[in-house]
Protein backbone atom coordinates (compact mmCIF):
# COMPACT_ATOMS: atom_id res chain seq x y z
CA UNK A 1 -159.20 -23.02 -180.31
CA UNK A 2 -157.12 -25.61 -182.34
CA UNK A 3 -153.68 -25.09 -182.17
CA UNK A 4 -152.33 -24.96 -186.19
CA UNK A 5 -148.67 -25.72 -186.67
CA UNK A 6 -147.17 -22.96 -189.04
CA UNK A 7 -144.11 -23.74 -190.18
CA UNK A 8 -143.94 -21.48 -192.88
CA UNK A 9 -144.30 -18.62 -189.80
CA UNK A 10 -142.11 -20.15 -187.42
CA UNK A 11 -139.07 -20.80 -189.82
CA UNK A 12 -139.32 -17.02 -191.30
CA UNK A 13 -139.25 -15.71 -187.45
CA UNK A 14 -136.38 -17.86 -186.13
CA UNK A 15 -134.35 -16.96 -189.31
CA UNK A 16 -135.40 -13.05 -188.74
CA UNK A 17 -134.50 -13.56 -185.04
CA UNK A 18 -131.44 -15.51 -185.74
CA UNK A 19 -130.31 -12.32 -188.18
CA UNK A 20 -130.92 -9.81 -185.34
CA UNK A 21 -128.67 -12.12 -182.88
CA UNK A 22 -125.50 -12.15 -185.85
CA UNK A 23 -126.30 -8.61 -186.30
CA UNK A 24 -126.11 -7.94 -182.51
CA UNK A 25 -122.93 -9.78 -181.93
CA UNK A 26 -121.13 -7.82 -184.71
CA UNK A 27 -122.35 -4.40 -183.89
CA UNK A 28 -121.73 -5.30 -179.96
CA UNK A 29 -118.49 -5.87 -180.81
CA UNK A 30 -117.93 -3.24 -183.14
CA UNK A 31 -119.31 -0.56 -181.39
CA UNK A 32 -116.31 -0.72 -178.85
CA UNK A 33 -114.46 1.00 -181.27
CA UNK A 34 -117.27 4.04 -180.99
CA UNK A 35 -115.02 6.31 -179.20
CA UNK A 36 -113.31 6.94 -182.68
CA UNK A 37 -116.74 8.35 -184.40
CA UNK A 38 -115.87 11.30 -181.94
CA UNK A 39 -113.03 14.15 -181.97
CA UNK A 40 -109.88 12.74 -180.67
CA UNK A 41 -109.60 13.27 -177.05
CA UNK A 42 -107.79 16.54 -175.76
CA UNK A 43 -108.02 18.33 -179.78
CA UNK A 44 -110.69 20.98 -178.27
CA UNK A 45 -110.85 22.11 -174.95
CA UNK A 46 -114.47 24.04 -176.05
CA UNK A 47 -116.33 20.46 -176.45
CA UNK A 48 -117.47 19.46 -173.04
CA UNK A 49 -118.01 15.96 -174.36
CA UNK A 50 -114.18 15.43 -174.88
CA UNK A 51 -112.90 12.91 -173.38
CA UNK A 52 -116.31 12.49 -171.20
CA UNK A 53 -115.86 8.78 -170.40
CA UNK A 54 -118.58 8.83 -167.94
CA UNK A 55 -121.20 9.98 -171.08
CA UNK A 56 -119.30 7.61 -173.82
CA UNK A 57 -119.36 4.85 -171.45
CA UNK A 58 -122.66 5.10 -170.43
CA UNK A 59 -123.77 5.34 -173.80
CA UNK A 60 -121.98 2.32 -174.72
CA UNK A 61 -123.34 -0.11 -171.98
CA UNK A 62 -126.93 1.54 -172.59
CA UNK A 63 -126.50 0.18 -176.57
CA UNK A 64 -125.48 -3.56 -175.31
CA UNK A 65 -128.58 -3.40 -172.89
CA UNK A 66 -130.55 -2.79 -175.67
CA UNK A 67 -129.09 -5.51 -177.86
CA UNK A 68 -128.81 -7.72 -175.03
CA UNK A 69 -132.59 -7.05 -174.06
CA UNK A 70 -133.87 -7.27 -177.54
CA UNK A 71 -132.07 -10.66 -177.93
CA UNK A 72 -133.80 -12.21 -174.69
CA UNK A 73 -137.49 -10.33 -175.36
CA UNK A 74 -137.95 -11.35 -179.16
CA UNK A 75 -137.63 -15.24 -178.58
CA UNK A 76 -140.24 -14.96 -175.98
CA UNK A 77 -142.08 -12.92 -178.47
CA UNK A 78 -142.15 -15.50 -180.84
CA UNK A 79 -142.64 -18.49 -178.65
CA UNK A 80 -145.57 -16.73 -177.25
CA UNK A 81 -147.20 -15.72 -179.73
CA UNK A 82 -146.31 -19.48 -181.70
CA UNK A 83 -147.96 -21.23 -178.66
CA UNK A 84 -151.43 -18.87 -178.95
CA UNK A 85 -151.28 -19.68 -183.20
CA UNK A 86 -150.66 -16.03 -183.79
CA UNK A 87 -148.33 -14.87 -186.24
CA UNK A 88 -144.63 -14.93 -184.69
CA UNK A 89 -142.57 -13.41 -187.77
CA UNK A 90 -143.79 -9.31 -187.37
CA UNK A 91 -141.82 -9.86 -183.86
CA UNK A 92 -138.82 -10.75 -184.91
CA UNK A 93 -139.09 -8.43 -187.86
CA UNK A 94 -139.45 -5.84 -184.96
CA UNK A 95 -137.07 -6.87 -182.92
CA UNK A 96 -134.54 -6.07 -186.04
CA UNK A 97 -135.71 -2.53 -186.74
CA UNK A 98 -135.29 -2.10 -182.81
CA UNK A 99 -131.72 -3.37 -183.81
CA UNK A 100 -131.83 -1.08 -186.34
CA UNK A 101 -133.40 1.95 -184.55
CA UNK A 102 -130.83 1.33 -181.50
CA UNK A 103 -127.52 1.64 -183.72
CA UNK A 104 -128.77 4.70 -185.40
CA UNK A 105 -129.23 6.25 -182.11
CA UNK A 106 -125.93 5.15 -180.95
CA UNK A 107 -124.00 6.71 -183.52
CA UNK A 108 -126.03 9.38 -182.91
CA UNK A 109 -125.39 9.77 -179.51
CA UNK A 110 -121.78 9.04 -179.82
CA UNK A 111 -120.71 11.88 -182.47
CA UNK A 112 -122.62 14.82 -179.95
């Protein structure tokens, strides 16, 4: 098979990946400040999750795996899938809903 340049493709995906890495830096960064979403620590002795830096802190590092994995995996995605002639931009178009996805389910976890 002939190998077609497509820039059209390529620019949409690197500006889509490019995105997901600005958005990843800012909610990395911002999500240190998660342990506010929750109660303040020692208000309620019934919440088991109080003050539960174990949970909040494994929560936390399991969030910046996921941004940092995302951030490594989509490039390859697209630099892949650019060398084979295949349409690279759904991947990093995925790679931001995993963003996405990953952040919802942070704050999710974090206000249990």
């Amino acid at each position: 098979a002939v190998h077609r340049p497509r820039p059209v493709d390529r620019t949409i995906a690197w500006v889509l990946y490019v995105l997901q890495l600005v958005a990843s830096v800012l909610l990395g960064l911002a999500s240190i400040t998660a342990i506010f979403m929750t109660d303040g620590c020692g208000t309620s002795s019934d919440d088991a999750l109080v003050c539960n830096v174990g949970y909040f802190g494994g929560v936390l590092i399991g969030y910046w795996a996921v941004l940092v994995a995302l951030a490594i995996l989509v490039p390859c995605a697209v630099v892949l899938t650019t060398n084979r002639g295949r349409t690279s931009w759904p991947w990093a178009l995925g790679g931001i809903v995993l963003t996405a996805g990953a952040s919802v389910l942070f704050v999710f976890l974090m206000i249990q």
